[in-house]
N, C-alpha and C. Protein backbone atom coordinates (compact mmCIF):
# COMPACT_ATOMS: atom_id res chain seq x y z
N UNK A 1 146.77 21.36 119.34
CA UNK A 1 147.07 22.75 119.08
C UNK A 1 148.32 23.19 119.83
N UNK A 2 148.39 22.39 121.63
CA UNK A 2 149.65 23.14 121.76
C UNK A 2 150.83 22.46 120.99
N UNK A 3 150.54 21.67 120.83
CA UNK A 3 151.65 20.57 119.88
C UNK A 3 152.61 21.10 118.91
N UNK A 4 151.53 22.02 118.26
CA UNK A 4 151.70 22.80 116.79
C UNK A 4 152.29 24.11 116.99
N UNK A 5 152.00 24.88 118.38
CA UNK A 5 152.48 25.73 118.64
C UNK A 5 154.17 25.64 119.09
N UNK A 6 154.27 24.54 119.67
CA UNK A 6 155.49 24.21 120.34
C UNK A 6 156.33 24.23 119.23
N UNK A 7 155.92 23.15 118.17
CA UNK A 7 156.75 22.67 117.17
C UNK A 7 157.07 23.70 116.34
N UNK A 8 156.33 25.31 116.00
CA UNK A 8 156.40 25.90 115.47
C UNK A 8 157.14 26.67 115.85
N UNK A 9 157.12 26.93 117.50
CA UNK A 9 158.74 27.73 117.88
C UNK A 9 159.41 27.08 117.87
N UNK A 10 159.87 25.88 118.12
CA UNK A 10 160.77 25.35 117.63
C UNK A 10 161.47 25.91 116.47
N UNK A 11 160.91 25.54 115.53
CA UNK A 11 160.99 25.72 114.49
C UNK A 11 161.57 27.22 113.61
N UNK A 12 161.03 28.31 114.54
CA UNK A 12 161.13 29.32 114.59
C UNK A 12 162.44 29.97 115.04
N UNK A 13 162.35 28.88 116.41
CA UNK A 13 164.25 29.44 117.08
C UNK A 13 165.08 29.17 116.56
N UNK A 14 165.25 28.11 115.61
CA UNK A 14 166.13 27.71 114.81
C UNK A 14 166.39 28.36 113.68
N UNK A 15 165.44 28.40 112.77
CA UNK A 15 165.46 29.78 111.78
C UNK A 15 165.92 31.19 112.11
N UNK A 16 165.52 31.75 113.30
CA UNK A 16 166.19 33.00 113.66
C UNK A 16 167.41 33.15 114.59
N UNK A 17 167.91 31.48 114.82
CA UNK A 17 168.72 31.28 115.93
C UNK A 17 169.01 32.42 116.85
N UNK A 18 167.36 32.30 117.62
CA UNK A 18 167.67 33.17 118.75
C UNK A 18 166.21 32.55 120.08
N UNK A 19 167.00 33.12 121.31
CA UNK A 19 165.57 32.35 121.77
C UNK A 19 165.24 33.58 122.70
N UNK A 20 163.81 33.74 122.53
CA UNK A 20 162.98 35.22 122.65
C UNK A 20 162.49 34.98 124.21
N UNK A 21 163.10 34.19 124.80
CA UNK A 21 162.37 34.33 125.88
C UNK A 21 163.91 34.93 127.36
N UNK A 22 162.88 34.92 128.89
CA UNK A 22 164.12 35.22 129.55
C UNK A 22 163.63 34.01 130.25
N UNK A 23 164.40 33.02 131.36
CA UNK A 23 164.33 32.08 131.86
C UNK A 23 162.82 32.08 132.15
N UNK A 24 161.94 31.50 132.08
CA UNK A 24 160.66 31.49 132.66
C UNK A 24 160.54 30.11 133.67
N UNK A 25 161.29 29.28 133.63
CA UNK A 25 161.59 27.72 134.19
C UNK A 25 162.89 27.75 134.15
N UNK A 26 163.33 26.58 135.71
CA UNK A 26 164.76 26.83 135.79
C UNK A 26 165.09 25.16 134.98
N UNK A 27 165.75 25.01 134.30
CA UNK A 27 166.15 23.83 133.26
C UNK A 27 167.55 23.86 133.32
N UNK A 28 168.27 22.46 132.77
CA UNK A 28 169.26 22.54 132.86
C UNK A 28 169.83 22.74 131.44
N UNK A 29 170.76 23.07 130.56
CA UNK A 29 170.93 23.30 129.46
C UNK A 29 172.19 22.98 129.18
N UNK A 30 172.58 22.42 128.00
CA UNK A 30 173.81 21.72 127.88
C UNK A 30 175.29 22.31 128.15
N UNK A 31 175.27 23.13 128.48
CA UNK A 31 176.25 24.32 128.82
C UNK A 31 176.24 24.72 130.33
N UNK A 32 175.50 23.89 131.12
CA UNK A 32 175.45 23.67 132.80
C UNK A 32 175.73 22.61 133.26
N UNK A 33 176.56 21.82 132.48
CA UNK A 33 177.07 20.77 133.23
C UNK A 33 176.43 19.48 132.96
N UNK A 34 175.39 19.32 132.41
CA UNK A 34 174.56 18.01 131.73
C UNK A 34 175.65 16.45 131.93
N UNK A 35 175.70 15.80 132.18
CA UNK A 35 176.40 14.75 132.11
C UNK A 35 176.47 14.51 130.37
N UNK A 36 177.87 14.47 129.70
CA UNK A 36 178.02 13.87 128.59
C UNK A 36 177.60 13.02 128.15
N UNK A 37 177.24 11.53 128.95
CA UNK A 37 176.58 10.46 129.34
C UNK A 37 175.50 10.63 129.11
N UNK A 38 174.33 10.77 128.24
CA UNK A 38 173.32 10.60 128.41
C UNK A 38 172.46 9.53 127.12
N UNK A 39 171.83 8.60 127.77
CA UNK A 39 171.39 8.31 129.26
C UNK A 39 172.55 7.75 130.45
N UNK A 40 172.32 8.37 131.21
CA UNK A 40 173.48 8.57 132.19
C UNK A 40 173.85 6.80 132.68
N UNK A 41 175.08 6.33 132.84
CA UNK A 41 175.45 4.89 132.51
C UNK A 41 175.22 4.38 134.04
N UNK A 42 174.09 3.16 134.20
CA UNK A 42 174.14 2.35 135.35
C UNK A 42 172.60 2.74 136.16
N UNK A 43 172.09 3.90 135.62
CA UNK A 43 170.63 4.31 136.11
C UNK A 43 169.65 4.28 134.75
N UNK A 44 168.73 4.02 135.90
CA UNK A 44 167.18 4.61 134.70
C UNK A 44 167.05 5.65 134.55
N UNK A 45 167.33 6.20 133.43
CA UNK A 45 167.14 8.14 133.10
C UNK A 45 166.19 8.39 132.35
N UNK A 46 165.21 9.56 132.42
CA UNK A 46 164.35 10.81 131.89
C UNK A 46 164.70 11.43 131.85
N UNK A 47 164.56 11.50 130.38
CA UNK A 47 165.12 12.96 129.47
C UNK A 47 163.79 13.90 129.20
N UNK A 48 163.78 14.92 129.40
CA UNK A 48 162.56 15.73 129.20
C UNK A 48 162.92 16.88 128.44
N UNK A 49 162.48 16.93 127.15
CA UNK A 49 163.06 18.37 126.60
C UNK A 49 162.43 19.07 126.17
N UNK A 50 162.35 20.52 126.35
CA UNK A 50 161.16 21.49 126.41
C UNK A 50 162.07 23.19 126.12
N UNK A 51 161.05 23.54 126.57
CA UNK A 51 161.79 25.07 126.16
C UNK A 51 160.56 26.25 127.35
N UNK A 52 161.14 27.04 127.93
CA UNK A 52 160.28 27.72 128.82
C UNK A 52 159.01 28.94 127.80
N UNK A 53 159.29 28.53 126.71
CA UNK A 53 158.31 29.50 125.93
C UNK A 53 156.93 28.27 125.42
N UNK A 54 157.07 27.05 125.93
CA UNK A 54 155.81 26.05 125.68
C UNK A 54 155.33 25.95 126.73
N UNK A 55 154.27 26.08 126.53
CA UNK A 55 152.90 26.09 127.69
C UNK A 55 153.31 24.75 128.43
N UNK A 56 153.06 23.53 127.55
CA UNK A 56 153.29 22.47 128.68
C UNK A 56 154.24 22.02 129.48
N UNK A 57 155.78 22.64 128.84
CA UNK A 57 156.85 22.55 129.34
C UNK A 57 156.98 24.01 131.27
N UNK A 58 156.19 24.42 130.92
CA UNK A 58 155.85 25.33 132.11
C UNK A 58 155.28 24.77 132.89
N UNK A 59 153.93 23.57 132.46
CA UNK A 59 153.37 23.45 133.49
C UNK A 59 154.11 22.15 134.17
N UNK A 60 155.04 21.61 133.28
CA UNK A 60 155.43 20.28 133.24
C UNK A 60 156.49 20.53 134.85
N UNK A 61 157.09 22.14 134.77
CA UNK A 61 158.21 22.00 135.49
C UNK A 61 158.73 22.03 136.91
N UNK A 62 157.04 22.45 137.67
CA UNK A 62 157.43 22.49 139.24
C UNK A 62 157.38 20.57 139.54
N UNK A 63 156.70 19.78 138.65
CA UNK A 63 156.89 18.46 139.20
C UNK A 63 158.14 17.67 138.87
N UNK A 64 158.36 17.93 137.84
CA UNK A 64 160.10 17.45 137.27
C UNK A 64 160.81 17.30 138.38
N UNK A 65 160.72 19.11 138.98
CA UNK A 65 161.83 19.51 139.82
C UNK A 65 161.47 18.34 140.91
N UNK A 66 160.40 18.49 141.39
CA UNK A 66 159.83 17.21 142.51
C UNK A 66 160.58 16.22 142.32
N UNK A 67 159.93 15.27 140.73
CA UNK A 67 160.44 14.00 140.76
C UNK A 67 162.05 13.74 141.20
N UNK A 68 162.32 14.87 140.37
CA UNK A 68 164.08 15.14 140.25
C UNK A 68 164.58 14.72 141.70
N UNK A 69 163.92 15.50 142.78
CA UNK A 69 164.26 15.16 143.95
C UNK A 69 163.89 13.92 144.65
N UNK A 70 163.23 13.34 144.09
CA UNK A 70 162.25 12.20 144.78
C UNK A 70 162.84 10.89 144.36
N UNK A 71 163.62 11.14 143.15
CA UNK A 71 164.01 9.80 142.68
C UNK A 71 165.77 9.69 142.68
N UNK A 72 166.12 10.98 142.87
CA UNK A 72 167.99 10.54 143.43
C UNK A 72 168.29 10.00 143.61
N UNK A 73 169.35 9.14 143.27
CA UNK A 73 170.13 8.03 143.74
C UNK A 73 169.44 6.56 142.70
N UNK A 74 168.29 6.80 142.58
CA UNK A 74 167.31 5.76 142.25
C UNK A 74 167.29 5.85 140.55
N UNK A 75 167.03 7.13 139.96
CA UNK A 75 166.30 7.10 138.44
C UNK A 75 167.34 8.66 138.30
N UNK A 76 167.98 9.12 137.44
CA UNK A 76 168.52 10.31 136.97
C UNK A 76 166.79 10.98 135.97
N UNK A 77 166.82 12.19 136.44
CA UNK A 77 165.64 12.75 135.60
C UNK A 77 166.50 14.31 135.52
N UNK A 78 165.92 14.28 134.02
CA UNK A 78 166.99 15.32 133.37
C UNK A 78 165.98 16.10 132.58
N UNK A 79 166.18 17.18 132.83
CA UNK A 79 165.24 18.67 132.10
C UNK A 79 166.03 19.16 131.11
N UNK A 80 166.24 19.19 130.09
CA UNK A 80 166.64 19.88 128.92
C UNK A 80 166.03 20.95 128.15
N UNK A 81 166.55 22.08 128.00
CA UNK A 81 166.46 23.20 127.57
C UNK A 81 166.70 23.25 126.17
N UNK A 82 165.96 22.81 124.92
CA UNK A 82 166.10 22.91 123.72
C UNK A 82 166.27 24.35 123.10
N UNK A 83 165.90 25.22 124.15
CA UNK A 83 166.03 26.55 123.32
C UNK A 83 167.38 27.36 123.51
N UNK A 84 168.18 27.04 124.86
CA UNK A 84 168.99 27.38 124.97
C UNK A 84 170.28 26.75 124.09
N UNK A 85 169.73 25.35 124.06
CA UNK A 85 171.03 24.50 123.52
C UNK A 85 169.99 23.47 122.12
N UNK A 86 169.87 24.64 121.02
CA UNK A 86 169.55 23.48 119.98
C UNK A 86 170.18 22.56 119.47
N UNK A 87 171.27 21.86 119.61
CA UNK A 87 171.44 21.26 119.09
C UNK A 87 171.37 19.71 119.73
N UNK A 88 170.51 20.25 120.71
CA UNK A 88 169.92 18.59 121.59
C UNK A 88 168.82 18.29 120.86
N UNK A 89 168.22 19.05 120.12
CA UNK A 89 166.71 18.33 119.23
C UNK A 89 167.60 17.39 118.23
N UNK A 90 168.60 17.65 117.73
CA UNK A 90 169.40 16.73 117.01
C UNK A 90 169.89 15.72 117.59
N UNK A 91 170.62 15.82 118.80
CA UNK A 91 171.24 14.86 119.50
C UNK A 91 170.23 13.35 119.34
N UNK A 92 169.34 14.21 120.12
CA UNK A 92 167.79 13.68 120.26
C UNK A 92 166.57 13.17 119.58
N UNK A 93 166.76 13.51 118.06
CA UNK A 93 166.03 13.03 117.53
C UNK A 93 164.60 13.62 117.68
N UNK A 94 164.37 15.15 117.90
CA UNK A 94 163.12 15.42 118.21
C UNK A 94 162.77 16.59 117.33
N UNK A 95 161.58 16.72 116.91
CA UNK A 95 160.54 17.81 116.58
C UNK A 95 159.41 18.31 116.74
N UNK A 96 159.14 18.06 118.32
CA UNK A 96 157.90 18.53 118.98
C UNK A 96 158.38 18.29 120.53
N UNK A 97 158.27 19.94 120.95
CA UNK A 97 158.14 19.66 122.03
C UNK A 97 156.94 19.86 123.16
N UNK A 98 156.80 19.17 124.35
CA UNK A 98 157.97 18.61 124.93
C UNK A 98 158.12 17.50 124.76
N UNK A 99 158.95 16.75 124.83
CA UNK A 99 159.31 15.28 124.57
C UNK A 99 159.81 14.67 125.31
N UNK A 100 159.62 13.75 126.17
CA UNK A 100 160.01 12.44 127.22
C UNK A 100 160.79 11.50 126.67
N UNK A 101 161.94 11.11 127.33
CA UNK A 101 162.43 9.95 126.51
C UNK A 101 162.87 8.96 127.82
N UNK A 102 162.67 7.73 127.60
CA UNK A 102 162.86 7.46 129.69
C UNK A 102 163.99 5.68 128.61
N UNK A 103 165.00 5.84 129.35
CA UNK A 103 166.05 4.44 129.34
C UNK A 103 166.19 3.97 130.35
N UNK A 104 165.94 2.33 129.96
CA UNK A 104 166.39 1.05 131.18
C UNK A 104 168.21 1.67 131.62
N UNK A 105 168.37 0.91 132.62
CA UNK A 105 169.77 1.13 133.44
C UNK A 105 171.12 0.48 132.27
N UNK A 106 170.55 0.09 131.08
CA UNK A 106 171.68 -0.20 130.23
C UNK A 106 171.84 0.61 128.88
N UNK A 107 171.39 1.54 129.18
CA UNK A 107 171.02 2.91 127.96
C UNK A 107 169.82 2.83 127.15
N UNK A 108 169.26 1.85 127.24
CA UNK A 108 168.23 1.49 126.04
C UNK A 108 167.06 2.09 125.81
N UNK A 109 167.00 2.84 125.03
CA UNK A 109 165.52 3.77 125.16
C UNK A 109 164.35 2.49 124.86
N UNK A 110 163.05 2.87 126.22
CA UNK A 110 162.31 1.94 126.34
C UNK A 110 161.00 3.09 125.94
N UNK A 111 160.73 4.04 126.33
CA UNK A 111 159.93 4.62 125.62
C UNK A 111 159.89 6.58 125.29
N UNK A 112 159.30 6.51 124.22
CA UNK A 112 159.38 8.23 123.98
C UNK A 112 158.16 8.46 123.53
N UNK A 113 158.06 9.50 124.26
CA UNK A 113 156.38 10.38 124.49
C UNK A 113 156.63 11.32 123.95
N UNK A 114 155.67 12.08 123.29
CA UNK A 114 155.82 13.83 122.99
C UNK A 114 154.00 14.38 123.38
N UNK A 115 154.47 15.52 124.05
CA UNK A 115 153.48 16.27 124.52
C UNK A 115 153.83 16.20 126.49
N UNK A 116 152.40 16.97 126.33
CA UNK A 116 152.53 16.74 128.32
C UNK A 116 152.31 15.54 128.73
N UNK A 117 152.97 15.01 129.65
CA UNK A 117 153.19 13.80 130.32
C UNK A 117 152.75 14.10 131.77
N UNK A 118 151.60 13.42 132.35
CA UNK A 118 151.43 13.99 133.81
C UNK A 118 152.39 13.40 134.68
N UNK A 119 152.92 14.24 135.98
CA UNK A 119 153.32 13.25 137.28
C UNK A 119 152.91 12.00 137.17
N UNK A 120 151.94 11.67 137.85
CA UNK A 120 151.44 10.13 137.59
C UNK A 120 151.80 9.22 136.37
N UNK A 121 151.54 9.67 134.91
CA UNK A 121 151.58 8.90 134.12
C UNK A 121 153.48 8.64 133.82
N UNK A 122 154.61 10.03 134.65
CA UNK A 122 155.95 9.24 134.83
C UNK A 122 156.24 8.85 135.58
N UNK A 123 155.79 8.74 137.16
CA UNK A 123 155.54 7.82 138.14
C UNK A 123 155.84 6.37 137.66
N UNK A 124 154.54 6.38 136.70
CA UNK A 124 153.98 4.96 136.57
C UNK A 124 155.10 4.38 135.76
N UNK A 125 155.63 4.76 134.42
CA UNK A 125 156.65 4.61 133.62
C UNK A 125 157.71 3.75 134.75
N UNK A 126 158.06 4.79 135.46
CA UNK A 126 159.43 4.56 136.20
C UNK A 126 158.98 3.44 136.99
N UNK A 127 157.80 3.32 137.78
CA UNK A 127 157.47 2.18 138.34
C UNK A 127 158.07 0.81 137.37
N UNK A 128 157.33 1.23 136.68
CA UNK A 128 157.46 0.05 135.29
C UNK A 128 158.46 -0.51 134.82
N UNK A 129 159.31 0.33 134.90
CA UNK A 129 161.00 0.02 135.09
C UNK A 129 161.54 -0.42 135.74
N UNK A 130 161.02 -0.74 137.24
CA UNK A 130 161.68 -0.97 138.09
C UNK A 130 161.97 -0.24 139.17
N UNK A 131 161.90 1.36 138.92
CA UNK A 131 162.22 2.14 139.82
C UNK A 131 160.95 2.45 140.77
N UNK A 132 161.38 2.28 142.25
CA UNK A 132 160.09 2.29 143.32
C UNK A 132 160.94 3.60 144.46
């Protein structure tokens, strides 16, 4: 159900190209500097793209910010703001958010999730990769 809800604003912001919300999560959005590069060249990167008007992308975002900090230098983890900047669901290949997309250190997308993804279960991912 939240799946359907997500996908439906989605869906919605695009049709009215407008996005009804005011920051509710701080995200980065393609118009803040995002590395062009993405997946960013020589690291393991997470792409996470969400919008602060989806429930799971809210709850998703005080740990992001965590990982974000926890894995510097080590894994690039990147928060994307689909509502601010639609035209990353295209970039991206997506129609439900939120959506995970995690690449080995040579760009290669190794796996993509949609929905909530716990801490632990991208922990484990990145473990899996290599990244400790």
């Amino acid at each position: 159900m939240i799946k359907r809800f997500c996908a439906a604003s989605l869906a919605a912001l695009f049709l009215l190209g407008t996005t009804p919300f005011l920051g509710l999560i701080d995200v980065i959005s393609a118009d803040q500097g995002i590395p062009p590069e993405i997946p960013v060249k020589g690291i393991v990167t997470m792409v996470d793209l969400g919008a602060p008007f989806c429930p799971p992308c809210k709850t998703m975002a005080p740990f992001l910010e965590k990982l974000e900090k926890h894995y510097k230098g080590k894994a690039a983890i990147l928060v994307l703001d689909v509502g601010k900047s639609p035209d990353l669901s295209k970039r991206f290949g997506i129609s439900e958010i939120p959506t995970q997309i995690f690449y080995n250190a040579q760009g290669k997308e190794i796996l993509r999730h949609v929905g909530f993804m716990s801490e632990e279960a991208i922990r484990a991912q990145l473990k899996k990769m290599g990244v400790h």
